[in-house]
Protein backbone atom coordinates (compact mmCIF):
# COMPACT_ATOMS: atom_id res chain seq x y z
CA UNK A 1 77.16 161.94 71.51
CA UNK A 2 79.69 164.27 70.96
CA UNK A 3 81.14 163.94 74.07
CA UNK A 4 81.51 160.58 74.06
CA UNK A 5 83.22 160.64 70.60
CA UNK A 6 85.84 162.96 71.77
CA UNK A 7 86.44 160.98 74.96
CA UNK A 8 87.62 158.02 72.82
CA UNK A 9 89.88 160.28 70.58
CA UNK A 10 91.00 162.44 73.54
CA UNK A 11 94.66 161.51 74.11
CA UNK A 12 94.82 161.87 69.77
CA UNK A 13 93.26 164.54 69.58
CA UNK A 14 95.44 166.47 72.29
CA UNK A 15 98.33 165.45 69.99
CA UNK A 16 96.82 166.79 66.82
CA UNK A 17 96.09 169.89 68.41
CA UNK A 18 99.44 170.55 69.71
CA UNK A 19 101.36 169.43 66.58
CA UNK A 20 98.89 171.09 63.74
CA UNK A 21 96.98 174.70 65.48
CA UNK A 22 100.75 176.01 66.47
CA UNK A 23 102.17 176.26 62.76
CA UNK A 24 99.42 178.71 61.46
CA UNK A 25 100.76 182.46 61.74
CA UNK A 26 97.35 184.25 60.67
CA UNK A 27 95.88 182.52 63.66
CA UNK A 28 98.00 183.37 66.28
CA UNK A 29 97.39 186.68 64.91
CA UNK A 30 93.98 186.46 65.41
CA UNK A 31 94.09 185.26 68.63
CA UNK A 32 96.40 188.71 69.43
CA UNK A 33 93.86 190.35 67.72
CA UNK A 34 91.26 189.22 70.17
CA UNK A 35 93.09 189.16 73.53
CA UNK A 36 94.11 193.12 72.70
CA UNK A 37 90.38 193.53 72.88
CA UNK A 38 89.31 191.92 75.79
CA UNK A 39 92.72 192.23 78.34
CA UNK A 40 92.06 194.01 81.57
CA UNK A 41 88.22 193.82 80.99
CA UNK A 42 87.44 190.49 83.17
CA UNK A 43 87.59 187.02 82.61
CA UNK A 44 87.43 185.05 79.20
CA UNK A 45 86.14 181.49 78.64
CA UNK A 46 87.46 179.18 76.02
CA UNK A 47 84.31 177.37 75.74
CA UNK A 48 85.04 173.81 73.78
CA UNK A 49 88.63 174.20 74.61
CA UNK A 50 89.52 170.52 74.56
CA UNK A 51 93.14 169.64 75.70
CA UNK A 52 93.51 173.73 76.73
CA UNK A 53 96.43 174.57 74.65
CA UNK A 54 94.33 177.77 73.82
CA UNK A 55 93.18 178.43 77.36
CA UNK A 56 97.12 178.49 78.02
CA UNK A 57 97.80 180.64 75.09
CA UNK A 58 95.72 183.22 76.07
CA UNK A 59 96.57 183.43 79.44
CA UNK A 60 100.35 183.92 78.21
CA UNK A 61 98.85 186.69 76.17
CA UNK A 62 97.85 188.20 79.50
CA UNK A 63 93.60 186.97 80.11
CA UNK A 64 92.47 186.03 82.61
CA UNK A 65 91.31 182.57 80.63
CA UNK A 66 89.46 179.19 81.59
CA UNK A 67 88.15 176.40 79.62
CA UNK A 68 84.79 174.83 79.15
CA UNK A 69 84.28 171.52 77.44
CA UNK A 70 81.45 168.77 77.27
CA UNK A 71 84.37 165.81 77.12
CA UNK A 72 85.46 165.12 80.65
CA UNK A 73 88.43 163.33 79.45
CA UNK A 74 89.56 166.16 77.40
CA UNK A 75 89.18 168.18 81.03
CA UNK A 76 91.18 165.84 82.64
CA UNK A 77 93.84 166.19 80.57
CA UNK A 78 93.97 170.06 80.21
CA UNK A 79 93.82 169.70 84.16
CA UNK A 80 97.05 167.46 83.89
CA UNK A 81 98.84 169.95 81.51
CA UNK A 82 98.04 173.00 82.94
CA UNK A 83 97.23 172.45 86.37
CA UNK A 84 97.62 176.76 86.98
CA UNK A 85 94.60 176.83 85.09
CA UNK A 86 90.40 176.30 85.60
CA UNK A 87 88.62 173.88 83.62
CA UNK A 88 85.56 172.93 83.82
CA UNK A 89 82.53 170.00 81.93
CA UNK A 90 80.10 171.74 81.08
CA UNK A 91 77.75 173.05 77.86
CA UNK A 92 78.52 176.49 75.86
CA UNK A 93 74.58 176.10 75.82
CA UNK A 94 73.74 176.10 79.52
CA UNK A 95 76.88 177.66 81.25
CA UNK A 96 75.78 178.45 84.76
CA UNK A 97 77.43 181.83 84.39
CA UNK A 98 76.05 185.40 85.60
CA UNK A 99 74.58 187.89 82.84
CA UNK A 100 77.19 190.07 81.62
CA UNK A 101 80.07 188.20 82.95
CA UNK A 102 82.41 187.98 80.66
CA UNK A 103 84.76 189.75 78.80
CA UNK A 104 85.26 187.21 76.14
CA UNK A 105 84.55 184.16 74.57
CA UNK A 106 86.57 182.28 72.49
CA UNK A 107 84.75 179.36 70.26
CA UNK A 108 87.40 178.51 68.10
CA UNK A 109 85.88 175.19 65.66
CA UNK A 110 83.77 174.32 68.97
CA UNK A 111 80.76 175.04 67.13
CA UNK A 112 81.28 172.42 64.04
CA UNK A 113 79.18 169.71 65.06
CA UNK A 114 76.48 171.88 66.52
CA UNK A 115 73.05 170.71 64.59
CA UNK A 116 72.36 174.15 62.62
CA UNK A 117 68.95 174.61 63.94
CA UNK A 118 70.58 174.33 67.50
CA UNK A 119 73.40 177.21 66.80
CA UNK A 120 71.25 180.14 66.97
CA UNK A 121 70.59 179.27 70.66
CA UNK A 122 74.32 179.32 71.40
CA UNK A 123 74.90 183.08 69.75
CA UNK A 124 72.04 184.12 72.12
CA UNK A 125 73.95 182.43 75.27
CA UNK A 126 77.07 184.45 74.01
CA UNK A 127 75.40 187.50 74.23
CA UNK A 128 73.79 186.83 77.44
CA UNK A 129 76.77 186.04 79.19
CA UNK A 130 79.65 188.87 77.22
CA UNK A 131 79.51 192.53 79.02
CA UNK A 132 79.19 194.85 76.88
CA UNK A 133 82.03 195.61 75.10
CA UNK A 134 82.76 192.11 75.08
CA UNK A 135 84.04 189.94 72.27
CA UNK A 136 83.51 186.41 70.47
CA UNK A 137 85.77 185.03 68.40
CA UNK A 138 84.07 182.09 65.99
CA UNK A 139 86.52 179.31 64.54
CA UNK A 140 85.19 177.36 61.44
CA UNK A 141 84.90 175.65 58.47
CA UNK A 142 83.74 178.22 55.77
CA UNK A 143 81.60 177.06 52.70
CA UNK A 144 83.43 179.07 50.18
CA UNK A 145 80.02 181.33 50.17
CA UNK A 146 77.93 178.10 49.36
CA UNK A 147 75.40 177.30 51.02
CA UNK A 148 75.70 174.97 54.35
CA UNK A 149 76.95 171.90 53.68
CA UNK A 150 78.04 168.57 56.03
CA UNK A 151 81.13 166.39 55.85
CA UNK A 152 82.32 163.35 57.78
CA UNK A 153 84.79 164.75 60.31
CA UNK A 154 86.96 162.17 61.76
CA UNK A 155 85.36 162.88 65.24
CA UNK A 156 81.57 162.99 64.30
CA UNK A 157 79.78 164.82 61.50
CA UNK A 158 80.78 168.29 60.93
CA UNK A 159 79.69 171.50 59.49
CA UNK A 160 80.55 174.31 56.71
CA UNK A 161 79.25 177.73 57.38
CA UNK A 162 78.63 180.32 54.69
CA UNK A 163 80.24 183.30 57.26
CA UNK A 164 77.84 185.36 56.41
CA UNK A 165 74.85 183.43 57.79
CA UNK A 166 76.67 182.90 61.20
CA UNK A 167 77.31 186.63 61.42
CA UNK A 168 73.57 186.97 60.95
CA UNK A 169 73.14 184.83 63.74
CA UNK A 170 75.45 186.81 66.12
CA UNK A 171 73.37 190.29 64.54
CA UNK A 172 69.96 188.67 65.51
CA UNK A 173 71.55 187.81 69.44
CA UNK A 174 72.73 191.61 69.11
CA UNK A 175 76.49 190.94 68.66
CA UNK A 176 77.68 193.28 65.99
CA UNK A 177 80.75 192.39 63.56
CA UNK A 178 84.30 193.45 63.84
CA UNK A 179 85.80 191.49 61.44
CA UNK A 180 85.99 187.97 59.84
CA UNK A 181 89.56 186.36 58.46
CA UNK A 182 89.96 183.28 55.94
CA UNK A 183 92.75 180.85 55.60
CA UNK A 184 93.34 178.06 53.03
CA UNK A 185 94.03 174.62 53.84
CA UNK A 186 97.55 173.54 54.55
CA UNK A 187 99.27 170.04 53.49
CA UNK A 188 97.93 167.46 55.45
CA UNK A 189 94.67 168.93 56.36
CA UNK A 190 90.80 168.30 54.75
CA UNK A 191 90.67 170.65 51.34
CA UNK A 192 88.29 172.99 53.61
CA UNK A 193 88.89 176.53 53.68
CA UNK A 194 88.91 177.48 57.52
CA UNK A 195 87.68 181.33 58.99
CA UNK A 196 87.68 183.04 62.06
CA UNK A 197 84.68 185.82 62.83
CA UNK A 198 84.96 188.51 65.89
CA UNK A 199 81.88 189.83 67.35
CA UNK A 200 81.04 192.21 69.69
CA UNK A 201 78.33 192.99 72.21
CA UNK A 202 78.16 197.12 72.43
């Protein structure tokens, strides 16, 4: 279902994502924050990376960075703008990736439409496939320390996390936290406060 809604929105959404995710400062810090962690330790996915804007960013930030994503026309077109770059359909849930693989995963708002009894299933294929000393970094809509709530997303329904309860879910997969960030809303976006959480498998 969700891949089907993001196939009709693709070409949109690619837009959107170019025009709106460049302007924000304290995320392109965080991203910074999380390739210095990972660089030179093996390869990082971008798992739900859509058009690949952020599989290109990292890899200009020096990882060695693909993309994952359940849309195949979002695929195709990361495949068209970055043709330098791996991309692959597939599920964050059932990657056919080795144990211990990675270096990195980045899940930045890939994990919004996720049914909340199905996330704690994805934390556990994070850990599975980081090495340790690897790192997560979580994109998503943040609750305001509420508890979880749903809103209609222009894609498909959507979800706000209380941080604290997705850390808990990254502690119970063994993925301890580093640090968690929170940005207000900017004109033109939903009135949703946005966050960003970094894990790490020891």
């Amino acid at each position: 279902m969700t891949a089907a809604a993001y196939d009709a929105v693709a070409v949109q959404y690619a837009e959107f994502a170019r025009e709106v995710w460049d302007v924000h400062a304290l995320e392109r810090a965080v991203w910074a924050a999380f390739a210095d962690s990972v660089r030179g330790r093996g390869p990082v996915a971008d798992l739900g990376c859509g058009p690949g804007h952020l599989t290109a960013h990292l890899r200009s930030l020096g990882l060695d960075s693909f993309g994952v994503d359940l849309s195949p026309a979002m695929v195709e077109l990361a495949r068209a703008a970055h043709p330098d770059l791996r991309f692959e359909v597939g599920s964050m849930a059932e990657l056919e990736l080795p144990d211990a693989s990675l270096a990195g995963i980045l899940s930045w708002y890939s994990l919004i439409h996720t049914p909340p009894a199905e996330v704690p299933r994805y934390f556990a294929e994070f850990a599975r496939m980081l090495a340790p000393g690897g790192h997560v970094l979580l994109g998503c809509f943040e609750s305001r320390g509420g508890p979880l709530t749903s809103f209609d997303h222009k894609v498909t329904t959507a979800y706000c996390w209380p941080l604290d309860e997705l850390a808990g879910f990254g502690a119970a997969a063994g993925l301890s936290e580093v640090g968690r960030v929170y940005r207000e809303p900017v004109a033109g976006e939903r009135p949703l406060r946005h966050a960003g959480l970094l894990l790490r498998k020891p």
